[in-house]
C-alpha atoms as a PDB file:
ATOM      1  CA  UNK A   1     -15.345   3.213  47.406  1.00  0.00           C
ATOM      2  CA  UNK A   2     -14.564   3.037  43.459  1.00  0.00           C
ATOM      3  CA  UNK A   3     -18.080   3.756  42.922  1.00  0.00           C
ATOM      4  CA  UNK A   4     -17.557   7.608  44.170  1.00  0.00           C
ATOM      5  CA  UNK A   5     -14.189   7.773  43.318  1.00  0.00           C
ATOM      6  CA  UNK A   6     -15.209   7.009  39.444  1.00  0.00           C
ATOM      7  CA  UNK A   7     -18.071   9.439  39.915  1.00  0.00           C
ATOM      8  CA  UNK A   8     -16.322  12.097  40.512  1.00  0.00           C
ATOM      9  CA  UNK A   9     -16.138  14.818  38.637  1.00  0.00           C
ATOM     10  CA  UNK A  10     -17.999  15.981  35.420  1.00  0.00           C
ATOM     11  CA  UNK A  11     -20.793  14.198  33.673  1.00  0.00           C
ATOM     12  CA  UNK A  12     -21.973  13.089  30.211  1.00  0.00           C
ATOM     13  CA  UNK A  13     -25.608  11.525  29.941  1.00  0.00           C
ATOM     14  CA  UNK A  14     -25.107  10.518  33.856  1.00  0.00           C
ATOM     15  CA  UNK A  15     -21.115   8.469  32.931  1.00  0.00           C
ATOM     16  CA  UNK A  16     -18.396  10.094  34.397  1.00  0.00           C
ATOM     17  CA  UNK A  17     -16.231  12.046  32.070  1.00  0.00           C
ATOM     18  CA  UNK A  18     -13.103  10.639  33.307  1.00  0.00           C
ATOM     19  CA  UNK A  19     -14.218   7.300  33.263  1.00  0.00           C
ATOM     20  CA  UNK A  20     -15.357   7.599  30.181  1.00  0.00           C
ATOM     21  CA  UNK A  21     -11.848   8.754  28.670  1.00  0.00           C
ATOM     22  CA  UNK A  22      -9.884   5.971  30.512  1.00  0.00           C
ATOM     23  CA  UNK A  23     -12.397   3.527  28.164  1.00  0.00           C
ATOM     24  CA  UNK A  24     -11.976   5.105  25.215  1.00  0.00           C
ATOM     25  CA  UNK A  25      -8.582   5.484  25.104  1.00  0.00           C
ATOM     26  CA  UNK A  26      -7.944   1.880  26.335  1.00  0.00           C
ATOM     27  CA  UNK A  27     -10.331   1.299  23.287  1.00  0.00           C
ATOM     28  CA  UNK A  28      -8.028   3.165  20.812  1.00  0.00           C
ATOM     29  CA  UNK A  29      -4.607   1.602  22.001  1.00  0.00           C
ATOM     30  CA  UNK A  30      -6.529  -1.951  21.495  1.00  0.00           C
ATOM     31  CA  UNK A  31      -7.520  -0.705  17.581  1.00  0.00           C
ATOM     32  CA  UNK A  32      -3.618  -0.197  17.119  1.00  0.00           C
ATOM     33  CA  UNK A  33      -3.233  -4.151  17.581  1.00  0.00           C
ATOM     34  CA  UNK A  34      -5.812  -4.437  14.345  1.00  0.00           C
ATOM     35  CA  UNK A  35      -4.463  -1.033  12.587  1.00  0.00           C
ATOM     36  CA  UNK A  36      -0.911  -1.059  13.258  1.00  0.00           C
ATOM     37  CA  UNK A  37       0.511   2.506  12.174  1.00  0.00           C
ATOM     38  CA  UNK A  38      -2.766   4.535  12.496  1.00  0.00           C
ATOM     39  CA  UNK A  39      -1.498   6.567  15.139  1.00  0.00           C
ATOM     40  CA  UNK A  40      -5.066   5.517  16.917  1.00  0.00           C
ATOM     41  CA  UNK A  41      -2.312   4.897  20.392  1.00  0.00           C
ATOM     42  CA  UNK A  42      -1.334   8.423  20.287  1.00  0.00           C
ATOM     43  CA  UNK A  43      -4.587   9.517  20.836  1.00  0.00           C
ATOM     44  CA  UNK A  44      -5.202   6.578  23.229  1.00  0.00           C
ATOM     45  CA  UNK A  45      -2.564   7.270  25.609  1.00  0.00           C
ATOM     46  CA  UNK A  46      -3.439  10.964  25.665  1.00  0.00           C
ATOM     47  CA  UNK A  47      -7.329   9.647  26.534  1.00  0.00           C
ATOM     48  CA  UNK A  48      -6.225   7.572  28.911  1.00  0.00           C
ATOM     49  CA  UNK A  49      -3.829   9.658  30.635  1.00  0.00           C
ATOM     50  CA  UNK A  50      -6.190  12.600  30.690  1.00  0.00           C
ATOM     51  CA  UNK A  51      -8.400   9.961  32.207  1.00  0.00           C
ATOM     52  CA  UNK A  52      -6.927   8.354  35.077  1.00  0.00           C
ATOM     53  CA  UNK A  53      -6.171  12.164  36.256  1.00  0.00           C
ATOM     54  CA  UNK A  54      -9.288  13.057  36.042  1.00  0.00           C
ATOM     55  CA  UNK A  55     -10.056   9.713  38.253  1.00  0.00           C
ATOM     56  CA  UNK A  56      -7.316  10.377  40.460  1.00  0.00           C
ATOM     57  CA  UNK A  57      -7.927  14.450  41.257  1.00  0.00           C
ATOM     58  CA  UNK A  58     -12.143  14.388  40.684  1.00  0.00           C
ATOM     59  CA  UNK A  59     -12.497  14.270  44.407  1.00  0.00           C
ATOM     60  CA  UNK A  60     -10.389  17.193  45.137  1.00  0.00           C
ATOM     61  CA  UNK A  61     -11.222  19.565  41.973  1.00  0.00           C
ATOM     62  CA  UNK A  62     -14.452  21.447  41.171  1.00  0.00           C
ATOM     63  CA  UNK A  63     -15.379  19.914  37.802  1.00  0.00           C
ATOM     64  CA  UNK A  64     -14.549  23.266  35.766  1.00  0.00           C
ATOM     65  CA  UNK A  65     -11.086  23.377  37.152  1.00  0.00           C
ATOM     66  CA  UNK A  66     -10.699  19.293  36.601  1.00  0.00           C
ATOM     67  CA  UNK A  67     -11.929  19.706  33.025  1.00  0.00           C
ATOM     68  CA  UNK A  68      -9.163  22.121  32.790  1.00  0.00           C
ATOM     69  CA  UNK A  69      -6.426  20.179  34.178  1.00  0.00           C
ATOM     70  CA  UNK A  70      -7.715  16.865  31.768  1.00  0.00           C
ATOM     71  CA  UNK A  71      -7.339  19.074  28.926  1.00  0.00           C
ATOM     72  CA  UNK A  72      -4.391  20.098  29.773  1.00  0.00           C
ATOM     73  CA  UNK A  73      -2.834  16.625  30.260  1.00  0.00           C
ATOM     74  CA  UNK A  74      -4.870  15.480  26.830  1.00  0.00           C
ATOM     75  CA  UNK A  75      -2.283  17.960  25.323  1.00  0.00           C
ATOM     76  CA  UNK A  76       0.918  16.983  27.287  1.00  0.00           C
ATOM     77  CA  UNK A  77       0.258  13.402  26.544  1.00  0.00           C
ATOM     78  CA  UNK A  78      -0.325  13.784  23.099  1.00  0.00           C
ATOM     79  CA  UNK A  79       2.214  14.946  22.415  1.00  0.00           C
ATOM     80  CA  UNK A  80       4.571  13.127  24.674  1.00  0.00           C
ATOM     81  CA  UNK A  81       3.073  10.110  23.038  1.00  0.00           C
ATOM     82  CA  UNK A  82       3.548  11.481  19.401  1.00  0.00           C
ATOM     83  CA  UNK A  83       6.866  12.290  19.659  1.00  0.00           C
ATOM     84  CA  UNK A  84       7.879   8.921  21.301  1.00  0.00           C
ATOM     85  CA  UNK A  85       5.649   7.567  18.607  1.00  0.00           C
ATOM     86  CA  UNK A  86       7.752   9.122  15.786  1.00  0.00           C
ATOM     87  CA  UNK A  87      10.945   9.398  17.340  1.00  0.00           C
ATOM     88  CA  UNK A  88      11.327   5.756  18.421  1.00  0.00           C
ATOM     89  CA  UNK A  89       9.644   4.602  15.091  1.00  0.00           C
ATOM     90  CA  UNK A  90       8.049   1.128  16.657  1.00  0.00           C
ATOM     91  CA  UNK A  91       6.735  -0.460  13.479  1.00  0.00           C
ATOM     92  CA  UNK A  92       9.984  -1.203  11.081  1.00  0.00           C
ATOM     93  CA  UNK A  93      12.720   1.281  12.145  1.00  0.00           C
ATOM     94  CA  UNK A  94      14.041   4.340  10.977  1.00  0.00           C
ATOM     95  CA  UNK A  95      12.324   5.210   7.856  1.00  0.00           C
ATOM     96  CA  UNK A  96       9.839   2.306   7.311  1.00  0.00           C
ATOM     97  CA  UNK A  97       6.270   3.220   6.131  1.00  0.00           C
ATOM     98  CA  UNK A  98       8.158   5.397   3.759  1.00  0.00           C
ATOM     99  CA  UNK A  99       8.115   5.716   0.040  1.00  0.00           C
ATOM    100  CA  UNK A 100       9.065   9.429  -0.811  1.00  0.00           C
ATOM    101  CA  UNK A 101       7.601   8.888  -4.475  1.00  0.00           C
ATOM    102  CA  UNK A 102       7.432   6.176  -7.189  1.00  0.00           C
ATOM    103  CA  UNK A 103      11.023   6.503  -7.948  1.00  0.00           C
ATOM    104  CA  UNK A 104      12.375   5.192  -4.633  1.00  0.00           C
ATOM    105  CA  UNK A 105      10.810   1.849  -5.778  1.00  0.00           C
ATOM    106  CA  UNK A 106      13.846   1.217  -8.294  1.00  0.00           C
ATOM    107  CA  UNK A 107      16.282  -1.199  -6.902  1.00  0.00           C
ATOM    108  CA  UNK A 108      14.285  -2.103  -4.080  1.00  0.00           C
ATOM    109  CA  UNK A 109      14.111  -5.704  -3.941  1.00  0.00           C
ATOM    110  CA  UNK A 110      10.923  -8.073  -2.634  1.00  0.00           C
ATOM    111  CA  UNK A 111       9.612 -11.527  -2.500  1.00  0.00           C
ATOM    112  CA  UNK A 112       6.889 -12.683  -5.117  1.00  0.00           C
ATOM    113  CA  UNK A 113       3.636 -13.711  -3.436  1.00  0.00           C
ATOM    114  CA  UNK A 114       1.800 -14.636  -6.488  1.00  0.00           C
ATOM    115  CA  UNK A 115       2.778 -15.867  -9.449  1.00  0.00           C
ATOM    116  CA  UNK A 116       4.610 -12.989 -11.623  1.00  0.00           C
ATOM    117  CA  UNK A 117       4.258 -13.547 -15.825  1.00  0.00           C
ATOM    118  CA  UNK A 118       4.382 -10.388 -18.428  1.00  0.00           C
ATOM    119  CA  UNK A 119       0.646 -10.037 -17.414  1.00  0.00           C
ATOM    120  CA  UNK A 120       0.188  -9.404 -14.324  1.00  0.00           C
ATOM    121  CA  UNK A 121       1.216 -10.880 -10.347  1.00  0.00           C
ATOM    122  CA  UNK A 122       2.299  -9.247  -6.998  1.00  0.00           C
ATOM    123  CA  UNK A 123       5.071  -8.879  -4.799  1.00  0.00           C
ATOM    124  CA  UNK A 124       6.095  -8.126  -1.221  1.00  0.00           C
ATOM    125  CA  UNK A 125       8.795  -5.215  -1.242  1.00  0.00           C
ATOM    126  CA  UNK A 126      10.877  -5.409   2.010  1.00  0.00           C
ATOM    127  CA  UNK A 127      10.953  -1.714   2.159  1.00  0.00           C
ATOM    128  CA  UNK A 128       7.981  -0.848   0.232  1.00  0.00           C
ATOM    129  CA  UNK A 129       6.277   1.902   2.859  1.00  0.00           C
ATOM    130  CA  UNK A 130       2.924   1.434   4.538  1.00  0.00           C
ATOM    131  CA  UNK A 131       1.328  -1.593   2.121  1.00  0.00           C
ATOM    132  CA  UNK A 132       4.408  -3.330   0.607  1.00  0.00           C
ATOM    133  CA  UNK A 133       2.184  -5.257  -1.936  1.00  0.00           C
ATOM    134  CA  UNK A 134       2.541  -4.129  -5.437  1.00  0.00           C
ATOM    135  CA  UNK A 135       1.236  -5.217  -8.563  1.00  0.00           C
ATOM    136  CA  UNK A 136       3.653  -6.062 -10.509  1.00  0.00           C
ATOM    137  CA  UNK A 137       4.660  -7.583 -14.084  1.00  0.00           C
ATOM    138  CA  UNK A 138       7.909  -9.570 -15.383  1.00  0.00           C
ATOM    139  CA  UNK A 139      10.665  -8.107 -17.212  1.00  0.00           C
ATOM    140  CA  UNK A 140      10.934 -11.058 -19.061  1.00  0.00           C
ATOM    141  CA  UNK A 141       9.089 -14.438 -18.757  1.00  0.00           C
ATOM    142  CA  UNK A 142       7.360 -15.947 -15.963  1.00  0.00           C
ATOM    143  CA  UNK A 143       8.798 -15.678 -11.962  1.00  0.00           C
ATOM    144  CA  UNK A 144       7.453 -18.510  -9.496  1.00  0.00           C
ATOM    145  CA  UNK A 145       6.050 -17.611  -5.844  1.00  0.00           C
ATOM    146  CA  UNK A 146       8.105 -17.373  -3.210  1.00  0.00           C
ATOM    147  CA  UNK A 147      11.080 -16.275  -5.730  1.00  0.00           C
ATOM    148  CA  UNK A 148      13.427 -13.123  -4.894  1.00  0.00           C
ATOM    149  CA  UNK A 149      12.672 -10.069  -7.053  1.00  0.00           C
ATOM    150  CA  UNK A 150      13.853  -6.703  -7.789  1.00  0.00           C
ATOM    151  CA  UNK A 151      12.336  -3.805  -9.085  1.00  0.00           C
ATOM    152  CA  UNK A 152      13.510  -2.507 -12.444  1.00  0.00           C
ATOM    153  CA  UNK A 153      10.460   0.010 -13.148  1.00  0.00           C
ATOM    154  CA  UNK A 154       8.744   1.796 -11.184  1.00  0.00           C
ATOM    155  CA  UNK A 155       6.470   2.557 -13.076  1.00  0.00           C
ATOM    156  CA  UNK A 156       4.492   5.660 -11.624  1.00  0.00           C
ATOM    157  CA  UNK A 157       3.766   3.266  -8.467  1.00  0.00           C
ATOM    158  CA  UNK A 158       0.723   1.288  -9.686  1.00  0.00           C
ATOM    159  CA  UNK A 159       2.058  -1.577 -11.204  1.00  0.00           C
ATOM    160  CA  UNK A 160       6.059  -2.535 -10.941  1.00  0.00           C
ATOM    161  CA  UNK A 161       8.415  -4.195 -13.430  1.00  0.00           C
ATOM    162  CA  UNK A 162      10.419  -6.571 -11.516  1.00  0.00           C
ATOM    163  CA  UNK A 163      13.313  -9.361 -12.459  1.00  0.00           C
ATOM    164  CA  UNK A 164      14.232 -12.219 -10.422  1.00  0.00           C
ATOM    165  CA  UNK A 165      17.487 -11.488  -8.348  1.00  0.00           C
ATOM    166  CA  UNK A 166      18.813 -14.552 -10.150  1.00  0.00           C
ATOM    167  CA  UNK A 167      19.288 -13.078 -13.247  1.00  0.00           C
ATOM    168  CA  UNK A 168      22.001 -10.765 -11.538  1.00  0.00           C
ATOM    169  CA  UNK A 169      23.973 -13.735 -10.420  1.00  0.00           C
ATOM    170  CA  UNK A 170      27.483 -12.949 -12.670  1.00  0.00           C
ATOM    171  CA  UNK A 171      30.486 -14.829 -12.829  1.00  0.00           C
ATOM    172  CA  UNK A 172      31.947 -12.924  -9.448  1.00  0.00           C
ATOM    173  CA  UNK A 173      29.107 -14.414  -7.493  1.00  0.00           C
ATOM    174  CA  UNK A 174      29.480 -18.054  -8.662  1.00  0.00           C
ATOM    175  CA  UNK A 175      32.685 -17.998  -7.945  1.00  0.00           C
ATOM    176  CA  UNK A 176      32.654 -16.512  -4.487  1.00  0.00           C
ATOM    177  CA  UNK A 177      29.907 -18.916  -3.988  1.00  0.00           C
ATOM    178  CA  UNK A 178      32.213 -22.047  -5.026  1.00  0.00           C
ATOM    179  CA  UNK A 179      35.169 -20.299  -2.684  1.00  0.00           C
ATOM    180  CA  UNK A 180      33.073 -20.599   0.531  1.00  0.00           C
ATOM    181  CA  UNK A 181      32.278 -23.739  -0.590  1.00  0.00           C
ATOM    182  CA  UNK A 182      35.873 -25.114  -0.987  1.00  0.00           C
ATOM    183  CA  UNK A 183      36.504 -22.995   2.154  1.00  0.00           C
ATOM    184  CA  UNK A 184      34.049 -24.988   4.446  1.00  0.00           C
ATOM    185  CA  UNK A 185      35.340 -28.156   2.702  1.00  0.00           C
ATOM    186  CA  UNK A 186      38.962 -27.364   3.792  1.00  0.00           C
ATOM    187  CA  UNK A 187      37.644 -26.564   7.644  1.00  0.00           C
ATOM    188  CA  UNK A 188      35.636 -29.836   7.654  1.00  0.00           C
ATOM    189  CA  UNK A 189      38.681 -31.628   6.351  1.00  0.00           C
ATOM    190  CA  UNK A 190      40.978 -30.293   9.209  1.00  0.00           C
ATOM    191  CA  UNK A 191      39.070 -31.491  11.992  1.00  0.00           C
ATOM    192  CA  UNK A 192      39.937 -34.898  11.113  1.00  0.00           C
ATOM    193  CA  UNK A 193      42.461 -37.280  11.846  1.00  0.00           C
ATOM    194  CA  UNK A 194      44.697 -38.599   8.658  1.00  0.00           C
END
């Protein structure tokens, strides 16, 4: 039985066309898992879609109406799936895999994934669009992996001038930092009996 229902419809090279779509776009939705971003589902769902129609209505159409009514649904689904796509924004949230220029780098703040001197290093921006890794060098000094970092200098993209986030640490943080500490003291202290 799924032998003529899969061979109905048009032909390529003796494969049914509608077969054929439902395997390529199951194909393309399984390259978004290794290419996250590259819009490859969007074109996979309106394959497969288009597809499983065609499966679906090959018995009951004449192939030039069915090819048709697959194109049509290639469209719909495409689109359907782009919007969703764009509007639900599934790798980040609103405005990831953004950078509107070089400038939008300043202030944005990262984690240093290999060792950052005057010379040379990189970091991880947490908001740094569709590759967060930059190149970047020290303001001043040498920053150790793993360390917080944010950027001071943009510089045109290529290659960022960061600081480590300690640096900004001012008098208003240590002592909000030694508050909560004296606050959790106080609440520890309460619990028990004098």
């Amino acid at each position: 039985m799924f032998d003529v229902v899969v061979q109905a419809g048009p032909e390529i090279y003796g494969q049914s066309v509608p077969l054929l779509l439902v395997l390529l776009g199951a194909a393309l939705m399984v390259l978004e898992a290794f290419a996250p971003g590259a819009h490859f589902i969007v074109i996979g769902i309106a394959l497969f879609a288009a597809g499983l129609v065609g499966i679906l209505l090959g018995p009951l159409l004449p192939a030039a109406l069915l090819t048709l009514v697959m194109a049509g649904i290639v469209i719909a689904a495409g689109g359907g799936a782009l919007y969703g796509y764009r509007q639900f924004e599934f790798y980040g949230g609103a405005g990831s895999g953004r950078t509107s220029d070089s400038a939008s780098l300043r202030g944005q703040t990262g984690r240093v994934t290999e060792r950052v001197t005057e010379r040379g290093g990189e970091v991880k921006l947490d908001d740094g669009g569709f590759n967060p890794y930059y190149r970047a060098r020290a303001f001043d000094g040498e920053i150790p992996e793993g360390e917080r970092v944010m950027v001071l200098d943009p510089g045109g993209g290529n290659v960022v001038t960061v600081e480590s986030t300690s640096v900004f640490d001012d008098d208003i943080d240590r002592e909000l930092a030694a508050d909560r500490g004296r606050e959790e003291a106080e609440t520890e202290s309460d619990g028990e009996p004098a």
